[in-house]
PDB file of N, CA and C in Angstrom:
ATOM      1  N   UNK A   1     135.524  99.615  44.523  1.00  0.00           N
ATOM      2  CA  UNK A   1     134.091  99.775  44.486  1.00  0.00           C
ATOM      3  C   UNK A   1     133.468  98.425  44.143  1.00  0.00           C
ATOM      4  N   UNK A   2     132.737  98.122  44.917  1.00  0.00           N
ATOM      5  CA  UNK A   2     132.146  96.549  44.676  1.00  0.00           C
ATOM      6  C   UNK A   2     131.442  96.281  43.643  1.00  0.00           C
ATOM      7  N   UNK A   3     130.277  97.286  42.599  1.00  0.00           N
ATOM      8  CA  UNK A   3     130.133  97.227  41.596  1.00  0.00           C
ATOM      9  C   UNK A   3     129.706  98.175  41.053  1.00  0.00           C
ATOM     10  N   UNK A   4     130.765  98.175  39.992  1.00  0.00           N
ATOM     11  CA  UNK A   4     131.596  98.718  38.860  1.00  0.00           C
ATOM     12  C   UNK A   4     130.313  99.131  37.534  1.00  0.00           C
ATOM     13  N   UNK A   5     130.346  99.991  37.391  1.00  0.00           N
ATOM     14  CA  UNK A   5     129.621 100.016  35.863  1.00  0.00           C
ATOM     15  C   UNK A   5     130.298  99.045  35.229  1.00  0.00           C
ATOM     16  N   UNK A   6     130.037  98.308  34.309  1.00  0.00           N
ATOM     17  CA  UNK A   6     130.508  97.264  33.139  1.00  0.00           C
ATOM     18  C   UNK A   6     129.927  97.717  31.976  1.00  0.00           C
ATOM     19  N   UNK A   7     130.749  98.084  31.018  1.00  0.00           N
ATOM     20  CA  UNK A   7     129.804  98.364  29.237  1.00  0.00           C
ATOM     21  C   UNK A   7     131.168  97.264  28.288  1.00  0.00           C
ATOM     22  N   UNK A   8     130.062  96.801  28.076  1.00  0.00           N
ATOM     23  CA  UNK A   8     130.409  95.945  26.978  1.00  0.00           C
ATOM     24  C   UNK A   8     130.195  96.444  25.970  1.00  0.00           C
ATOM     25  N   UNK A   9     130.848  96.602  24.911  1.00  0.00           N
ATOM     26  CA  UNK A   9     130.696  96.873  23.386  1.00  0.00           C
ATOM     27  C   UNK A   9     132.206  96.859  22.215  1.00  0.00           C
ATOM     28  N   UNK A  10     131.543  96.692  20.777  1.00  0.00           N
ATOM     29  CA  UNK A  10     132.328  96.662  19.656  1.00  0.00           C
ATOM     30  C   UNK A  10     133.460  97.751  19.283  1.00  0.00           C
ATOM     31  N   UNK A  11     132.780  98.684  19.862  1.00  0.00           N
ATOM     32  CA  UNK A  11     133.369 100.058  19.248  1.00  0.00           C
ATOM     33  C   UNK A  11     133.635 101.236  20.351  1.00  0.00           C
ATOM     34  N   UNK A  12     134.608 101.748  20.645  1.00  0.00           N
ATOM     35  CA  UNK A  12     134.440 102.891  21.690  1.00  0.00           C
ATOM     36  C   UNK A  12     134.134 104.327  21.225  1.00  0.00           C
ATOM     37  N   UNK A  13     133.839 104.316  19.595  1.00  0.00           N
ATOM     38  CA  UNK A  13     133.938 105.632  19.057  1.00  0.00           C
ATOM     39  C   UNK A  13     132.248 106.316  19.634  1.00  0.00           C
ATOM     40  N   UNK A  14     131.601 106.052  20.271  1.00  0.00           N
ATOM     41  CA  UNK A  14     130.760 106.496  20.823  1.00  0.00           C
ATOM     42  C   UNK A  14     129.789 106.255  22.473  1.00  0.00           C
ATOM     43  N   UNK A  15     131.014 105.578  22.638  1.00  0.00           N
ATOM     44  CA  UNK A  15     130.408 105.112  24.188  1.00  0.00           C
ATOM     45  C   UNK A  15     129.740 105.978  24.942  1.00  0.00           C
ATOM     46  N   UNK A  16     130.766 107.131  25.047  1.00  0.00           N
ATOM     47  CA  UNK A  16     130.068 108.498  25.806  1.00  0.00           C
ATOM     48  C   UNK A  16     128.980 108.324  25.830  1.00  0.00           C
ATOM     49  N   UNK A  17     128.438 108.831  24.740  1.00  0.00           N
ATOM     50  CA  UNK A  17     127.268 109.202  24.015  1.00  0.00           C
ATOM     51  C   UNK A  17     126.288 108.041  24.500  1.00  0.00           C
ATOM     52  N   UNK A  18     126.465 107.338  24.147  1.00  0.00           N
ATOM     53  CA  UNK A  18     125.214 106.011  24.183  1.00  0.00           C
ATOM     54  C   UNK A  18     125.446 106.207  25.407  1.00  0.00           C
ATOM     55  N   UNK A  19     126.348 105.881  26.391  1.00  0.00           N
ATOM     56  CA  UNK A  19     126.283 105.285  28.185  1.00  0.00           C
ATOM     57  C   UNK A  19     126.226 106.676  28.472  1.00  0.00           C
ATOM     58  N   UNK A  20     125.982 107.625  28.752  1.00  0.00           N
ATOM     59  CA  UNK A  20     126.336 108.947  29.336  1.00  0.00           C
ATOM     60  C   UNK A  20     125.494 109.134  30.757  1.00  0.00           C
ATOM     61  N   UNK A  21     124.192 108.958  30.881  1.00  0.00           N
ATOM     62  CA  UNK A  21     123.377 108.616  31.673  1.00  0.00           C
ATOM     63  C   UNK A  21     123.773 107.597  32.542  1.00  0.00           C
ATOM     64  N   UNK A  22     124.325 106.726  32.287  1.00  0.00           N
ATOM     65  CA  UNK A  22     125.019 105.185  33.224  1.00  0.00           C
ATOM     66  C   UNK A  22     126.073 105.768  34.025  1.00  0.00           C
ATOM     67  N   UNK A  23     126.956 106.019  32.847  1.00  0.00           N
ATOM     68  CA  UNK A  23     128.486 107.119  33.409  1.00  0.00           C
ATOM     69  C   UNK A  23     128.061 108.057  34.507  1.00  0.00           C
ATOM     70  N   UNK A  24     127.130 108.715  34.301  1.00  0.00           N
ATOM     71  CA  UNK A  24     126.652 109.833  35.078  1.00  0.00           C
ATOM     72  C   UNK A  24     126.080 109.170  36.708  1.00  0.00           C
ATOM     73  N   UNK A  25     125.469 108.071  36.459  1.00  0.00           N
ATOM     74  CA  UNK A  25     125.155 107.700  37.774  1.00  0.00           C
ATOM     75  C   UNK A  25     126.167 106.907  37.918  1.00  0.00           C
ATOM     76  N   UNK A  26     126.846 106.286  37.937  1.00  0.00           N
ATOM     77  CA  UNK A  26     128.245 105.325  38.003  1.00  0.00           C
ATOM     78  C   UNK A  26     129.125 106.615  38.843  1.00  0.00           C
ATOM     79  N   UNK A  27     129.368 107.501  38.071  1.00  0.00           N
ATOM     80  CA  UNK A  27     130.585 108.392  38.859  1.00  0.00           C
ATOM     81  C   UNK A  27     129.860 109.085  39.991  1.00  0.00           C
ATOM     82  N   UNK A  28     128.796 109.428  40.586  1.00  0.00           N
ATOM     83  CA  UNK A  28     128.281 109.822  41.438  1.00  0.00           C
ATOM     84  C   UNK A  28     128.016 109.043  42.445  1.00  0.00           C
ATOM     85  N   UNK A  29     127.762 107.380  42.493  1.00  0.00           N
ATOM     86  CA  UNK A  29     127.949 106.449  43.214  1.00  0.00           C
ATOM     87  C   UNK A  29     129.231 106.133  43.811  1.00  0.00           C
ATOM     88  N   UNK A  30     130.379 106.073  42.437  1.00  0.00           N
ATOM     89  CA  UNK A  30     131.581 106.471  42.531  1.00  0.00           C
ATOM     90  C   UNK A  30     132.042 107.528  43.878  1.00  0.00           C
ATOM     91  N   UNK A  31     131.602 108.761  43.726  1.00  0.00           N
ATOM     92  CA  UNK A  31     131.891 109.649  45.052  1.00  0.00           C
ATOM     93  C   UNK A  31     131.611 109.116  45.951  1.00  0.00           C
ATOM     94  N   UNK A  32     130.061 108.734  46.144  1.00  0.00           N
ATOM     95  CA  UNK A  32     129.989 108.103  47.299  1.00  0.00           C
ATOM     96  C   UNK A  32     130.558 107.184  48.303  1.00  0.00           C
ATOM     97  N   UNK A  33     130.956 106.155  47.380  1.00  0.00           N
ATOM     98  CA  UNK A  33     132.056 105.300  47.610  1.00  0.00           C
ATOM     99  C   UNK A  33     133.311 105.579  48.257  1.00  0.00           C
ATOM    100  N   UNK A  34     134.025 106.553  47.222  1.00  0.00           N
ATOM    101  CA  UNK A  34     134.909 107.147  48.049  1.00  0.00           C
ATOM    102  C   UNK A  34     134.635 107.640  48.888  1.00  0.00           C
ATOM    103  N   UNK A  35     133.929 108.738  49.273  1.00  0.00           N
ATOM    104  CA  UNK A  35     133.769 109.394  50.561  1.00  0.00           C
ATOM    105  C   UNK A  35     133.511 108.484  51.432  1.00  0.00           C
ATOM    106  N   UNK A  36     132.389 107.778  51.623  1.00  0.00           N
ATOM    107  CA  UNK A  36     132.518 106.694  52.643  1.00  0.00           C
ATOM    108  C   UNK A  36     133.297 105.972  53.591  1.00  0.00           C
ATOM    109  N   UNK A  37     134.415 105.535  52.060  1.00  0.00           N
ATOM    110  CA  UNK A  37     135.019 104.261  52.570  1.00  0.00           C
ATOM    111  C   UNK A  37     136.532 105.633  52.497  1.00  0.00           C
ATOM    112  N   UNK A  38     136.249 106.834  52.374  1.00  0.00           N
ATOM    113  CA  UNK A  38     138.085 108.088  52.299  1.00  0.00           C
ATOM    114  C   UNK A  38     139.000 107.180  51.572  1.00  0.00           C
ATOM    115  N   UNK A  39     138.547 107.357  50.061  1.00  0.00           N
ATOM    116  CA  UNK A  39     139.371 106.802  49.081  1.00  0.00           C
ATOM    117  C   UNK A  39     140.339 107.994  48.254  1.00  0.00           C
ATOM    118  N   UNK A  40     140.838 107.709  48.069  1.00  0.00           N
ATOM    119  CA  UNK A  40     141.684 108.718  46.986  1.00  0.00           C
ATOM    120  C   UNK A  40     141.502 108.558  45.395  1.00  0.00           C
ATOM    121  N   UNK A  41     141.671 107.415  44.929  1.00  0.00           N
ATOM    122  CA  UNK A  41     141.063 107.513  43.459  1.00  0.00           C
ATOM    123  C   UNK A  41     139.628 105.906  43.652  1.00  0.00           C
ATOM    124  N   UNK A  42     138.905 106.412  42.665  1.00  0.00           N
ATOM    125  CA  UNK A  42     137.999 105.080  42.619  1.00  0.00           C
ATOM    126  C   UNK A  42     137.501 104.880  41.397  1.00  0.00           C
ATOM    127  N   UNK A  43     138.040 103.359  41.356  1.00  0.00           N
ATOM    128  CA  UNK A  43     137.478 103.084  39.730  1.00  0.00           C
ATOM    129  C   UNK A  43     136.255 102.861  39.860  1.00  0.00           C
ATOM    130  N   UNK A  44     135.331 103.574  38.823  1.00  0.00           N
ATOM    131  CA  UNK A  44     134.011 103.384  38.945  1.00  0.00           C
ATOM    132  C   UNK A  44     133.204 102.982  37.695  1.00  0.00           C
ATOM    133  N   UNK A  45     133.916 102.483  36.801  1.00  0.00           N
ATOM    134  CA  UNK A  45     133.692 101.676  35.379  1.00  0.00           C
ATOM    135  C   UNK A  45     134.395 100.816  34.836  1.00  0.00           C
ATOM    136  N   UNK A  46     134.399  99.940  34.160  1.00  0.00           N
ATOM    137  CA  UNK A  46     134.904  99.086  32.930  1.00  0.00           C
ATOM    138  C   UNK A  46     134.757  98.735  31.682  1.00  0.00           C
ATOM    139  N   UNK A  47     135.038  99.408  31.022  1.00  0.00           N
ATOM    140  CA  UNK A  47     135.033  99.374  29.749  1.00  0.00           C
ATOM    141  C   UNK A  47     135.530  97.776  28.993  1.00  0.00           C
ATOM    142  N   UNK A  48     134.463  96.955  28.484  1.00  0.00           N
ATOM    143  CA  UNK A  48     135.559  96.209  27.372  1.00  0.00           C
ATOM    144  C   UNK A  48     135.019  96.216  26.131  1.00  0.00           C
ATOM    145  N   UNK A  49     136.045  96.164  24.968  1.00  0.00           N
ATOM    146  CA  UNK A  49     135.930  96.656  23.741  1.00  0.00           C
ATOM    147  C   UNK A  49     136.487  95.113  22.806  1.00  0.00           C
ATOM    148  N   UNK A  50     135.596  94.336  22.247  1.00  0.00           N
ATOM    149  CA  UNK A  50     134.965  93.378  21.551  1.00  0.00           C
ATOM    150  C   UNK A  50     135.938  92.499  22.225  1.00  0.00           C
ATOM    151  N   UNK A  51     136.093  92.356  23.409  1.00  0.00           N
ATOM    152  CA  UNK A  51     136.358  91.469  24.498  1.00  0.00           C
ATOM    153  C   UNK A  51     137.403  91.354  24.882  1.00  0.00           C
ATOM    154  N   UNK A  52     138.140  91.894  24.085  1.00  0.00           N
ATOM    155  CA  UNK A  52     140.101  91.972  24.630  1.00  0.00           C
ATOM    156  C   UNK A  52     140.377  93.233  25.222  1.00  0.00           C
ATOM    157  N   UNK A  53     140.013  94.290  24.844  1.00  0.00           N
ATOM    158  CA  UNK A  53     140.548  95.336  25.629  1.00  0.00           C
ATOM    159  C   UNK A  53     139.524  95.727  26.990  1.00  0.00           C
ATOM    160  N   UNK A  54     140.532  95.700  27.682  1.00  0.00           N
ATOM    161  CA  UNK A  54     139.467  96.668  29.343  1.00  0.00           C
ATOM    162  C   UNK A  54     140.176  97.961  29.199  1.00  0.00           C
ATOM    163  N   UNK A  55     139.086  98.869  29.557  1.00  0.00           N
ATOM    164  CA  UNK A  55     139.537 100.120  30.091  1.00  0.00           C
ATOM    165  C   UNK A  55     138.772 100.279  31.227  1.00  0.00           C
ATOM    166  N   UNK A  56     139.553 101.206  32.362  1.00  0.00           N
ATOM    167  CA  UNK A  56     138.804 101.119  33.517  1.00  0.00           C
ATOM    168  C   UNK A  56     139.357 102.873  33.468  1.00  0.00           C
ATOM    169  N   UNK A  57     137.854 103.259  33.969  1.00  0.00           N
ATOM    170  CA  UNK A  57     137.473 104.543  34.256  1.00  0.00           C
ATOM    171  C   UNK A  57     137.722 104.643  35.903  1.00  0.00           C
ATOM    172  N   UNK A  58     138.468 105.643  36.402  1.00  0.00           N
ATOM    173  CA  UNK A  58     138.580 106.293  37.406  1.00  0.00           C
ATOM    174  C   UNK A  58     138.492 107.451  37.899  1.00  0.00           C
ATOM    175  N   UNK A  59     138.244 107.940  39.198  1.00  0.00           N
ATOM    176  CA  UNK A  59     138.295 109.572  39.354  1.00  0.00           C
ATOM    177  C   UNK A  59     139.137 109.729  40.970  1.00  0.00           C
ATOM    178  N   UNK A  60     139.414 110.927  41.169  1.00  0.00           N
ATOM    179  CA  UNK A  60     140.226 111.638  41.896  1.00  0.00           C
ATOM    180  C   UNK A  60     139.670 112.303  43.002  1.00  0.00           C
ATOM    181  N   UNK A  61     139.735 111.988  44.403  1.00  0.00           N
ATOM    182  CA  UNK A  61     139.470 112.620  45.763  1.00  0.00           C
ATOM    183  C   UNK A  61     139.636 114.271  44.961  1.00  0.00           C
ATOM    184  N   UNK A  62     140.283 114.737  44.738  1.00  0.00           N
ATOM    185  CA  UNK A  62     140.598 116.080  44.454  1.00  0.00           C
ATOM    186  C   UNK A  62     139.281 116.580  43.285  1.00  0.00           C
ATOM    187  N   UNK A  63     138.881 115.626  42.772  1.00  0.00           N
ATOM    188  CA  UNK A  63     137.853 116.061  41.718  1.00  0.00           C
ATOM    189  C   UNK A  63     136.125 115.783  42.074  1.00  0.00           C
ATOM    190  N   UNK A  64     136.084 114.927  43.202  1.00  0.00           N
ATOM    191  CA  UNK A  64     135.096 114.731  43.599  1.00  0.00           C
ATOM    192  C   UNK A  64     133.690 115.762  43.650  1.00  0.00           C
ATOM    193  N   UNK A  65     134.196 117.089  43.844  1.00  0.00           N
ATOM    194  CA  UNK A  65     133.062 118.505  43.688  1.00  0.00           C
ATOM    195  C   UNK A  65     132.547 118.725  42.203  1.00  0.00           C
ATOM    196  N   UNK A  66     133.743 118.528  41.828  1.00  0.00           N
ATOM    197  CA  UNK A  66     133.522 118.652  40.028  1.00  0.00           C
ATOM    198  C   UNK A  66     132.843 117.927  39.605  1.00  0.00           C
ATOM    199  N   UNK A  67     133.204 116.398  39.789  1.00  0.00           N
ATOM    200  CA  UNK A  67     132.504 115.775  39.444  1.00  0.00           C
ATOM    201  C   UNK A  67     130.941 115.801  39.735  1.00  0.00           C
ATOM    202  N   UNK A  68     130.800 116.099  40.656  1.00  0.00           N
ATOM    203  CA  UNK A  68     129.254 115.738  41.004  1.00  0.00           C
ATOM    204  C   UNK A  68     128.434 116.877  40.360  1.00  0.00           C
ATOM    205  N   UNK A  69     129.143 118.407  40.510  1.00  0.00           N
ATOM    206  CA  UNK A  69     128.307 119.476  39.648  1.00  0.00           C
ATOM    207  C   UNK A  69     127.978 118.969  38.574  1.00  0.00           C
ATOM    208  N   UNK A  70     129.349 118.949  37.643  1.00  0.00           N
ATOM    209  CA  UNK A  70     128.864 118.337  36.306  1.00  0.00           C
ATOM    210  C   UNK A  70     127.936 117.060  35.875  1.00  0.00           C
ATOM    211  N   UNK A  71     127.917 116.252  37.072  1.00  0.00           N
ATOM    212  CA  UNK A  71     126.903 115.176  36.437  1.00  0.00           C
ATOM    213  C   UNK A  71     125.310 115.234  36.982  1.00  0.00           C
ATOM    214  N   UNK A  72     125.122 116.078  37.955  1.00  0.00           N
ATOM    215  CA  UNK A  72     123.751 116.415  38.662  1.00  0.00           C
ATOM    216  C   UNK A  72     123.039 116.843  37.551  1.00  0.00           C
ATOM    217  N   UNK A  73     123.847 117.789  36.484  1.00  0.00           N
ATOM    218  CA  UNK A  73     122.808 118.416  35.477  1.00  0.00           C
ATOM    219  C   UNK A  73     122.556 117.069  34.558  1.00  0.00           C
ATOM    220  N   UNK A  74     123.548 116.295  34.087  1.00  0.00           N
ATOM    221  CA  UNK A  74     123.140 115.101  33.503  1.00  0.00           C
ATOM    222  C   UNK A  74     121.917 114.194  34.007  1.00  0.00           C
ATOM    223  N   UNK A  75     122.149 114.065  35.253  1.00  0.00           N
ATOM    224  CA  UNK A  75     120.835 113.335  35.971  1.00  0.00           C
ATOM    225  C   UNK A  75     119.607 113.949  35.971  1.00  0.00           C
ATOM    226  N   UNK A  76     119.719 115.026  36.027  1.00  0.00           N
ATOM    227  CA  UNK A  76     118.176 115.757  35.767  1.00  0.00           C
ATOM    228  C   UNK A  76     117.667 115.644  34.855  1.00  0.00           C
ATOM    229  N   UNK A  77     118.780 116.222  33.406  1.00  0.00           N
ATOM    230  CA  UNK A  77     118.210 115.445  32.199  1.00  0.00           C
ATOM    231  C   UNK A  77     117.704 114.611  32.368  1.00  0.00           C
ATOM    232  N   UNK A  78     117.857 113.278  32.652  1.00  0.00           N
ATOM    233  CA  UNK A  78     117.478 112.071  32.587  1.00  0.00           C
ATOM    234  C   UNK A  78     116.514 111.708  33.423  1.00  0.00           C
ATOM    235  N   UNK A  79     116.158 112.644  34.409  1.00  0.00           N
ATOM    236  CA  UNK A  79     114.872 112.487  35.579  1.00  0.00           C
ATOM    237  C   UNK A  79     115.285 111.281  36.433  1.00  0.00           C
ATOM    238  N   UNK A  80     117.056 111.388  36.657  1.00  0.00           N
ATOM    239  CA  UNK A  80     116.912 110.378  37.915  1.00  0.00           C
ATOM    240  C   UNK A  80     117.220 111.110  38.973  1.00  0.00           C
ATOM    241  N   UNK A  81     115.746 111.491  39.862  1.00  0.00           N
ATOM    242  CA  UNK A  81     115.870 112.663  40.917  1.00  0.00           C
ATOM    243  C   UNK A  81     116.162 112.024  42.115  1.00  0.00           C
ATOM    244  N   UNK A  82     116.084 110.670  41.965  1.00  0.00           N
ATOM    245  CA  UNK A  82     117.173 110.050  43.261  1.00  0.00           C
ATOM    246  C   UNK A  82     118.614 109.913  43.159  1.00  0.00           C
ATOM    247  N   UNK A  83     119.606 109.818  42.383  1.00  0.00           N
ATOM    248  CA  UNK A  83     120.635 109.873  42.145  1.00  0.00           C
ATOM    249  C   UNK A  83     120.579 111.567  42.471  1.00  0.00           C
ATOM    250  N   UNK A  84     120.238 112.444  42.256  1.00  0.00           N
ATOM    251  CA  UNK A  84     120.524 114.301  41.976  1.00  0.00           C
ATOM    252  C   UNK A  84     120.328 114.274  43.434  1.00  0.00           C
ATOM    253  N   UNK A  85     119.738 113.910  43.971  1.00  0.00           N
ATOM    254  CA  UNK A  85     119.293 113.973  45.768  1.00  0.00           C
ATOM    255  C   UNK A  85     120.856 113.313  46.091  1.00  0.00           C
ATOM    256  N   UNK A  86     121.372 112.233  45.878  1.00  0.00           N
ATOM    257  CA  UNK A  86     122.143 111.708  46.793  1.00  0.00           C
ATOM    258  C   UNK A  86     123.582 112.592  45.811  1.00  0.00           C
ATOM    259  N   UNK A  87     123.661 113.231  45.084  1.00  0.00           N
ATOM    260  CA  UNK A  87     124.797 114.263  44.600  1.00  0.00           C
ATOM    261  C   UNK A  87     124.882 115.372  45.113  1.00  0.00           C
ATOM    262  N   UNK A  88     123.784 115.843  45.688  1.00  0.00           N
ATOM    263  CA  UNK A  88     122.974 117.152  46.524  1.00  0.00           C
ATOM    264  C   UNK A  88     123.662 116.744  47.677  1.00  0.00           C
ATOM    265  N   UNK A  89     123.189 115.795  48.361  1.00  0.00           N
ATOM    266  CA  UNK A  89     124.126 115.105  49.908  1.00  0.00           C
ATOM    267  C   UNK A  89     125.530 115.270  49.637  1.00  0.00           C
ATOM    268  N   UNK A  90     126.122 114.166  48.906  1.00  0.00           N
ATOM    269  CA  UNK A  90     127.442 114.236  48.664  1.00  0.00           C
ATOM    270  C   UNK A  90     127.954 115.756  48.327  1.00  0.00           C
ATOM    271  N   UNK A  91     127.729 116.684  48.010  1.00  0.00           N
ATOM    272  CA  UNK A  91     128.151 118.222  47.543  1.00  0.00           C
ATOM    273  C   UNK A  91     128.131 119.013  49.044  1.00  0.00           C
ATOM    274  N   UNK A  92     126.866 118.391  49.728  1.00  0.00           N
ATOM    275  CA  UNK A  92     127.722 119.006  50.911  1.00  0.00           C
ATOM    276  C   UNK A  92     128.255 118.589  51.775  1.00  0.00           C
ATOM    277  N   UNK A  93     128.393 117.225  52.262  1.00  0.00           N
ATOM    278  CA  UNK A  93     129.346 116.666  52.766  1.00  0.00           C
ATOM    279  C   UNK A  93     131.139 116.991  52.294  1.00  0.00           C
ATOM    280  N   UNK A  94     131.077 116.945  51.161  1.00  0.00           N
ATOM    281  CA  UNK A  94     132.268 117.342  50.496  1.00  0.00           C
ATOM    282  C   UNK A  94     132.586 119.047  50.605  1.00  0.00           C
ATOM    283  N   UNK A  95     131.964 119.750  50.999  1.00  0.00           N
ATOM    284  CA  UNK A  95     131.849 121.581  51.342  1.00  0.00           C
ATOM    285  C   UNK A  95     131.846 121.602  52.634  1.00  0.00           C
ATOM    286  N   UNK A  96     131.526 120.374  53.212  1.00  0.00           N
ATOM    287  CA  UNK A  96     132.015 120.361  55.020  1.00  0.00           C
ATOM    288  C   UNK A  96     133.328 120.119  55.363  1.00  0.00           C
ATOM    289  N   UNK A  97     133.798 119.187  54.281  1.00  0.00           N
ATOM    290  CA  UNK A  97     135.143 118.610  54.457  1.00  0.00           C
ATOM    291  C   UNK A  97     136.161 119.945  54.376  1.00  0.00           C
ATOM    292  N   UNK A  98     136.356 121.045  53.194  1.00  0.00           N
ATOM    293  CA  UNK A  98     136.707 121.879  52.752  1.00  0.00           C
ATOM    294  C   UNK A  98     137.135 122.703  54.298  1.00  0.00           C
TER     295      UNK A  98
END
């Protein structure tokens, strides 16, 4: 994926939490990506933690439906109704594939 969520920070004991909204549009771009380009897994984050550790977040062709249910409700929270539109697309493109 050409670009990657990046979170920089000290501590991972709450990343979720603080980035959740980022995460949420990151892994839904993420699908997209894959579907597009018929990927099987796609890293769609990077985590580094007070500059030495990376963690890189990935997800799974097989999880791609899941994923997007679960984060559409996140995006609404957050009123990004263009991201929920292009999860709406991707959900059925991915129910065509099926």
């Amino acid at each position: 994926m050409k670009r990657k969520l990046v979170i920089e920070t000290n501590s991972a004991d709450t990343i979720f939490e603080d980035y959740r909204y980022e995460i949420s549009k990151a892994l839904i771009k993420g699908v997209e990506w894959g579907i597009r380009y018929k990927k099987d897994i796609v890293c769609f984050a990077k985590i580094i933690i007070n500059r030495i550790i990376v963690v890189e977040l990935s997800i799974h062709r097989v999880d791609f439906e899941y994923i997007v249910d679960e984060n559409i409700k996140t995006l609404v929270e957050a009123e990004e109704y263009e991201v929920c539109a292009l999860g709406m697309k991707l959900k059925e493109k991915l129910n065509k594939q099926l």
